[in-house]
N, C-alpha and C. Protein backbone atom coordinates (compact mmCIF):
# COMPACT_ATOMS: atom_id res chain seq x y z
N UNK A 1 -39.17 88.18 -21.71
CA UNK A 1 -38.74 87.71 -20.41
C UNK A 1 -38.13 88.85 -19.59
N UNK A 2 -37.40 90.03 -20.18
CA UNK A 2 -36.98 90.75 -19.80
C UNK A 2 -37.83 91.92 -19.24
N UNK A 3 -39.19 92.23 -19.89
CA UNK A 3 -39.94 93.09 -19.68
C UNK A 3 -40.18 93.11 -17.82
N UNK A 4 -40.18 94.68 -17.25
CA UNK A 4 -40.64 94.75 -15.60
C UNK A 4 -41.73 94.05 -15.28
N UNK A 5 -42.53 94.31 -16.16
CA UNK A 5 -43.78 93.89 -15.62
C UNK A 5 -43.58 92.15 -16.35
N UNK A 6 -45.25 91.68 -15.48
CA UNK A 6 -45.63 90.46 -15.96
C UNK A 6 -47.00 90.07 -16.91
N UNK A 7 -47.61 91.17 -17.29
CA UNK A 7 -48.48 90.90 -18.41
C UNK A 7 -48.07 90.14 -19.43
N UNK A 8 -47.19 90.73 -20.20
CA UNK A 8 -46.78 89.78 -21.57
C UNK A 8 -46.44 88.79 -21.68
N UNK A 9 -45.34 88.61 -20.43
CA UNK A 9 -44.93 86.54 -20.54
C UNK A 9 -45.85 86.29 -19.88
N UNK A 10 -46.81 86.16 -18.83
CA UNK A 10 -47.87 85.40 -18.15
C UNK A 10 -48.98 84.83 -19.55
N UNK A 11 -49.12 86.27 -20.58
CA UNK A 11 -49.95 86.02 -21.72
C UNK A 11 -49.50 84.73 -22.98
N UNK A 12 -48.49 84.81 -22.91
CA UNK A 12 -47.37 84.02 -23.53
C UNK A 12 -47.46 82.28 -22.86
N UNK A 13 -47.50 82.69 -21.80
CA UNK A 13 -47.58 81.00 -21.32
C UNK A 13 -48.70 80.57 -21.46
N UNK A 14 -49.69 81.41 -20.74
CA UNK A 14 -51.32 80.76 -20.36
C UNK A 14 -51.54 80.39 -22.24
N UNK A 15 -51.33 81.35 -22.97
CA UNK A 15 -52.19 80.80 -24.60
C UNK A 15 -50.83 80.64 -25.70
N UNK A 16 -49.82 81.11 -25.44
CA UNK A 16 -48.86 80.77 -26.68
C UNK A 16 -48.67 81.44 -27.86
N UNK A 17 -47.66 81.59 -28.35
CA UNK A 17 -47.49 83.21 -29.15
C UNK A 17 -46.96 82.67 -30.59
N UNK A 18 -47.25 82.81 -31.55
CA UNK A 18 -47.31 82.31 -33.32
C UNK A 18 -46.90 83.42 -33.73
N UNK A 19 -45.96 83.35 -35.34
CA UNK A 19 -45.78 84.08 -35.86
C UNK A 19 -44.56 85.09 -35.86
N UNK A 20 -44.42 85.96 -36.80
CA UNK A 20 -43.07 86.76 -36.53
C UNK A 20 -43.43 88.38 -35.58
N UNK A 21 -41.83 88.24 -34.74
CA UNK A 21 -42.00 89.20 -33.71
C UNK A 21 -40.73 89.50 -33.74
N UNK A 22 -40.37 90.87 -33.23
CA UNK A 22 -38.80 90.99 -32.96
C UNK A 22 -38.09 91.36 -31.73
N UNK A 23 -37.72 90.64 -31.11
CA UNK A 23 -36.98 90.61 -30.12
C UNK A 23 -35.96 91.41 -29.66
N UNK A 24 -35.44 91.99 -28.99
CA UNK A 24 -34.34 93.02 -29.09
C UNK A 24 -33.54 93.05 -30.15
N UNK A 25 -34.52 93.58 -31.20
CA UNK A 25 -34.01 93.87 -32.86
C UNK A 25 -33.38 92.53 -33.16
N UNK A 26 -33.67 91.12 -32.91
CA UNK A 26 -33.79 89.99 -33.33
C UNK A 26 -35.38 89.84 -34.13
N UNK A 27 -34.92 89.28 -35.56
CA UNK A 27 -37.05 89.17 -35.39
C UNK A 27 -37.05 87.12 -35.59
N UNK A 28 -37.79 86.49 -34.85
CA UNK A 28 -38.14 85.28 -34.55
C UNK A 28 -39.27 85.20 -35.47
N UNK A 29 -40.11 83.94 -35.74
CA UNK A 29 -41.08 83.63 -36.10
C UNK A 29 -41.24 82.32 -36.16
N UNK A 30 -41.88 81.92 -35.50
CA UNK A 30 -42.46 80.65 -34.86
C UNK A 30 -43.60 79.93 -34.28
N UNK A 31 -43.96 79.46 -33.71
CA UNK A 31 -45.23 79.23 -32.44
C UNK A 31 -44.50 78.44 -31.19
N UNK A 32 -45.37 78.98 -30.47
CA UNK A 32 -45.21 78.57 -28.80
C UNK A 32 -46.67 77.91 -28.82
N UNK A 33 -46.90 76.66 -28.10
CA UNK A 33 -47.95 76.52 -27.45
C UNK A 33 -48.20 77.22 -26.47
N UNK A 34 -49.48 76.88 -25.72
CA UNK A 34 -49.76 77.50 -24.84
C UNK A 34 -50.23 76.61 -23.72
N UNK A 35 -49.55 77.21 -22.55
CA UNK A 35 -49.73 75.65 -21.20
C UNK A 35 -50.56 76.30 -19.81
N UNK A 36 -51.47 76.95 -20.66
CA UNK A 36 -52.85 77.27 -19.80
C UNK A 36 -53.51 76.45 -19.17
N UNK A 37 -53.89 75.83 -20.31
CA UNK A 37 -54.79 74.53 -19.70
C UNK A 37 -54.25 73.18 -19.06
N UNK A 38 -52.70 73.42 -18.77
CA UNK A 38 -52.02 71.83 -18.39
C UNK A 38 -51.48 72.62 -17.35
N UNK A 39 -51.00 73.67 -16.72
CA UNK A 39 -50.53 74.65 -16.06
C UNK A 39 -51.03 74.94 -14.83
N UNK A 40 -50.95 75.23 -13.58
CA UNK A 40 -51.67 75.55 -12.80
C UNK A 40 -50.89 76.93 -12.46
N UNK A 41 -51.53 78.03 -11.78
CA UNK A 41 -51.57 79.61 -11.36
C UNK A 41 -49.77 79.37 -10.60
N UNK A 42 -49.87 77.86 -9.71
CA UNK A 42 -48.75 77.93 -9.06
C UNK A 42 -47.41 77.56 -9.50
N UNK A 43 -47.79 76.79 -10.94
CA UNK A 43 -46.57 76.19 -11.48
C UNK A 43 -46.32 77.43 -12.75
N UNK A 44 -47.17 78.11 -13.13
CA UNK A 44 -46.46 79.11 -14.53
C UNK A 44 -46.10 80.15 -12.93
N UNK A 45 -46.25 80.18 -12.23
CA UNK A 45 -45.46 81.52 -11.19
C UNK A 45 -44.25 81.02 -11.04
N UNK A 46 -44.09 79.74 -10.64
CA UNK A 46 -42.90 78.96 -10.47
C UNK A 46 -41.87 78.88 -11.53
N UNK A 47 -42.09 78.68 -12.73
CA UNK A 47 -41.13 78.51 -13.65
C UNK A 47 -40.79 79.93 -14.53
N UNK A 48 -41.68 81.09 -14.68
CA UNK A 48 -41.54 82.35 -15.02
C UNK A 48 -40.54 82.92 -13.77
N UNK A 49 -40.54 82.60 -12.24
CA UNK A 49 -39.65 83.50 -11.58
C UNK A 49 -38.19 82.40 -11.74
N UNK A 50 -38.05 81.34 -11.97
CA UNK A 50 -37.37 80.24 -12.31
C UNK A 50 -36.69 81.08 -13.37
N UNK A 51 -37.01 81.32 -14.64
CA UNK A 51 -36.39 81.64 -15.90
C UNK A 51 -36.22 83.16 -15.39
N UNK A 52 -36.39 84.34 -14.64
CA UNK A 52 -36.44 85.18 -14.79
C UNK A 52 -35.03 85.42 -13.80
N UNK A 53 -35.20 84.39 -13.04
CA UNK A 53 -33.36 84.69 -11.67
C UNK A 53 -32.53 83.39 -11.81
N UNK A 54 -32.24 82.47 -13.56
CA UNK A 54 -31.54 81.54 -13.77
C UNK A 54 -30.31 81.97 -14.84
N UNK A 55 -29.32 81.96 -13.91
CA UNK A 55 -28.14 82.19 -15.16
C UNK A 55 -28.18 81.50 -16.17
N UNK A 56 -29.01 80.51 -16.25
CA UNK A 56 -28.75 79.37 -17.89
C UNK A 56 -29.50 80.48 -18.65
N UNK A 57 -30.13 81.03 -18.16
CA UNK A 57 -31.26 82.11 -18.84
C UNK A 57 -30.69 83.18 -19.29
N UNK A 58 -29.65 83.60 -18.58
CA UNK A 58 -28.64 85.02 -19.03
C UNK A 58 -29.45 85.77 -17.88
N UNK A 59 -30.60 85.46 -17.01
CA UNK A 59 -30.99 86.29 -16.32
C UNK A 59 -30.77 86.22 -14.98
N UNK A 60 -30.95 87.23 -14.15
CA UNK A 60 -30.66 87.50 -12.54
C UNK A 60 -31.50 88.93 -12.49
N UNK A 61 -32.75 88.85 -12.36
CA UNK A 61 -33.55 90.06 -12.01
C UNK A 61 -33.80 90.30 -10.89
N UNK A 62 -34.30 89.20 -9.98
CA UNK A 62 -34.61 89.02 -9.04
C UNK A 62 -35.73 89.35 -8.51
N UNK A 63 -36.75 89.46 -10.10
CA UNK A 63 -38.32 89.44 -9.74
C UNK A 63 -38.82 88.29 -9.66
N UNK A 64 -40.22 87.96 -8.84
CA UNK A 64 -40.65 87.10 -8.52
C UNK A 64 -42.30 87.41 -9.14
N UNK A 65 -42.45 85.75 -10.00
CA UNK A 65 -44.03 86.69 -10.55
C UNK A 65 -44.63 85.56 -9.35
N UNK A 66 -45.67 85.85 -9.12
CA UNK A 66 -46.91 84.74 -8.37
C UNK A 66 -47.91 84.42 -8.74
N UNK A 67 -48.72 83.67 -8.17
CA UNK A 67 -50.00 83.04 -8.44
C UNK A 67 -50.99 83.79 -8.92
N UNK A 68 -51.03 84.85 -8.00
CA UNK A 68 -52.00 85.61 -7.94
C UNK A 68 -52.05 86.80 -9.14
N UNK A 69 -50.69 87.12 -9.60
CA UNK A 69 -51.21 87.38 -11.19
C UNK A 69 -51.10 86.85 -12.02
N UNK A 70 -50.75 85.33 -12.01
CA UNK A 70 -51.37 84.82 -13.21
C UNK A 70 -52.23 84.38 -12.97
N UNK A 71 -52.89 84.37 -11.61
CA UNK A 71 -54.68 84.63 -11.84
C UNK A 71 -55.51 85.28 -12.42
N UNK A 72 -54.70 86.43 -12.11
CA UNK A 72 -55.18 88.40 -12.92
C UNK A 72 -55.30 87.65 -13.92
N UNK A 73 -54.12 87.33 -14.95
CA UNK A 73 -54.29 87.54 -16.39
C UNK A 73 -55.10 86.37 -16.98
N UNK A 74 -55.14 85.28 -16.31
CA UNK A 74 -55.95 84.03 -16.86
C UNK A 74 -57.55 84.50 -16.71
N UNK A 75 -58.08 85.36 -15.66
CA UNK A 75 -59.56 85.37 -15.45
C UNK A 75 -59.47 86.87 -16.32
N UNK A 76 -58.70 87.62 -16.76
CA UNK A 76 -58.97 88.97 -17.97
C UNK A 76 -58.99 88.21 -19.33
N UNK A 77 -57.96 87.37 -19.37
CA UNK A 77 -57.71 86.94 -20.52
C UNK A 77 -59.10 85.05 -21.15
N UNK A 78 -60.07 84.79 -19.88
CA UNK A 78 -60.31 83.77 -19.98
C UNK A 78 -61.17 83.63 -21.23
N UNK A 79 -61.89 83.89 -22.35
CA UNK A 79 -62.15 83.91 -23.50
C UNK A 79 -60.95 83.94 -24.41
N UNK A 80 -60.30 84.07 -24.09
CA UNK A 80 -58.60 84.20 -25.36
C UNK A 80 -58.93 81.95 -25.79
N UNK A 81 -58.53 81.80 -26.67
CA UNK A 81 -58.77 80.62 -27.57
C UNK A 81 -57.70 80.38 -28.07
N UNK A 82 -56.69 81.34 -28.82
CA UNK A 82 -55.68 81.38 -30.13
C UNK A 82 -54.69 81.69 -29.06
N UNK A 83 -53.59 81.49 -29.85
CA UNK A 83 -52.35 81.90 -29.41
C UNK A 83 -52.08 83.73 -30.01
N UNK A 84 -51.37 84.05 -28.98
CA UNK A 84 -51.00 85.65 -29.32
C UNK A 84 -50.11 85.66 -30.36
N UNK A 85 -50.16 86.96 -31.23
CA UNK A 85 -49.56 87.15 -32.45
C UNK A 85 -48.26 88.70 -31.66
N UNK A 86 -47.26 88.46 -32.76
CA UNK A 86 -46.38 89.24 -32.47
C UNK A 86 -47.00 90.92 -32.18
N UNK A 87 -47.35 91.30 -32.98
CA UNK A 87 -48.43 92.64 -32.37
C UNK A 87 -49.22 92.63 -31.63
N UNK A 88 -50.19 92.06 -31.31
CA UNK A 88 -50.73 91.73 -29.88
C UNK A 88 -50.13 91.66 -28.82
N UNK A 89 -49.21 91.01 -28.53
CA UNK A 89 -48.52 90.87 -27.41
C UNK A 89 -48.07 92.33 -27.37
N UNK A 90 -47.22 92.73 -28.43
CA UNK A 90 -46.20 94.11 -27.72
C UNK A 90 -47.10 95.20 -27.58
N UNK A 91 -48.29 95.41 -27.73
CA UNK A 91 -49.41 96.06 -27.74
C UNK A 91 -49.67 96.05 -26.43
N UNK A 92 -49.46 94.69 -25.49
CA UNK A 92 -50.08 94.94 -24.09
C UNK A 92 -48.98 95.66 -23.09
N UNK A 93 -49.43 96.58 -22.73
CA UNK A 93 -48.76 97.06 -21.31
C UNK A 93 -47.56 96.13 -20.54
N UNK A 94 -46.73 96.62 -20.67
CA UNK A 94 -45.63 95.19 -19.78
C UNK A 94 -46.12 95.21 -17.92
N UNK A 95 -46.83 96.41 -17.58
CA UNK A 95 -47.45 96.12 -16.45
C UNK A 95 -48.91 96.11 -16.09
């Protein structure tokens, strides 16, 4: 959530992330679904800039992601099927 860019959480929402990963030297392991397909371009922009400038969140960045790249990443990513694994994800570019 913290990352500048928006590749990795946009990837995270559209398909959903399984398995162990470590978090700012936290390591998690779990699954996320993925709310690609129930989701529209305007509502994961909406709730990613939502969590990204909400004090319940611990956050105040004051980035704003939009539609239009989680368009980017849904039409790069549109063959993806599975949910992302902890190496995969930190593998992608945060921008």
């Amino acid at each position: 959530v913290l990352d500048e860019g928006p590749n990795r959480i946009i990837r995270i929402v559209l398909h959903g992330l399984q398995g162990p990963i470590t978090v700012a030297g936290k390591p998690y392991n779990g699954a996320m679904v993925g709310f690609g397909p129930v989701l529209s371009d305007d509502d994961i922009a909406a709730v990613l800039t939502y969590i990204k400038n909400s004090k319940e969140w611990g956050q105040e960045t004051g980035e704003m992601e939009t539609p239009e790249q989680v368009k980017a990443v849904r039409e790069a990513t549109a063959g993806r099927s599975n949910p992302w694994t902890g190496p995969e994800i930190l593998a992608i570019p945060v921008n």
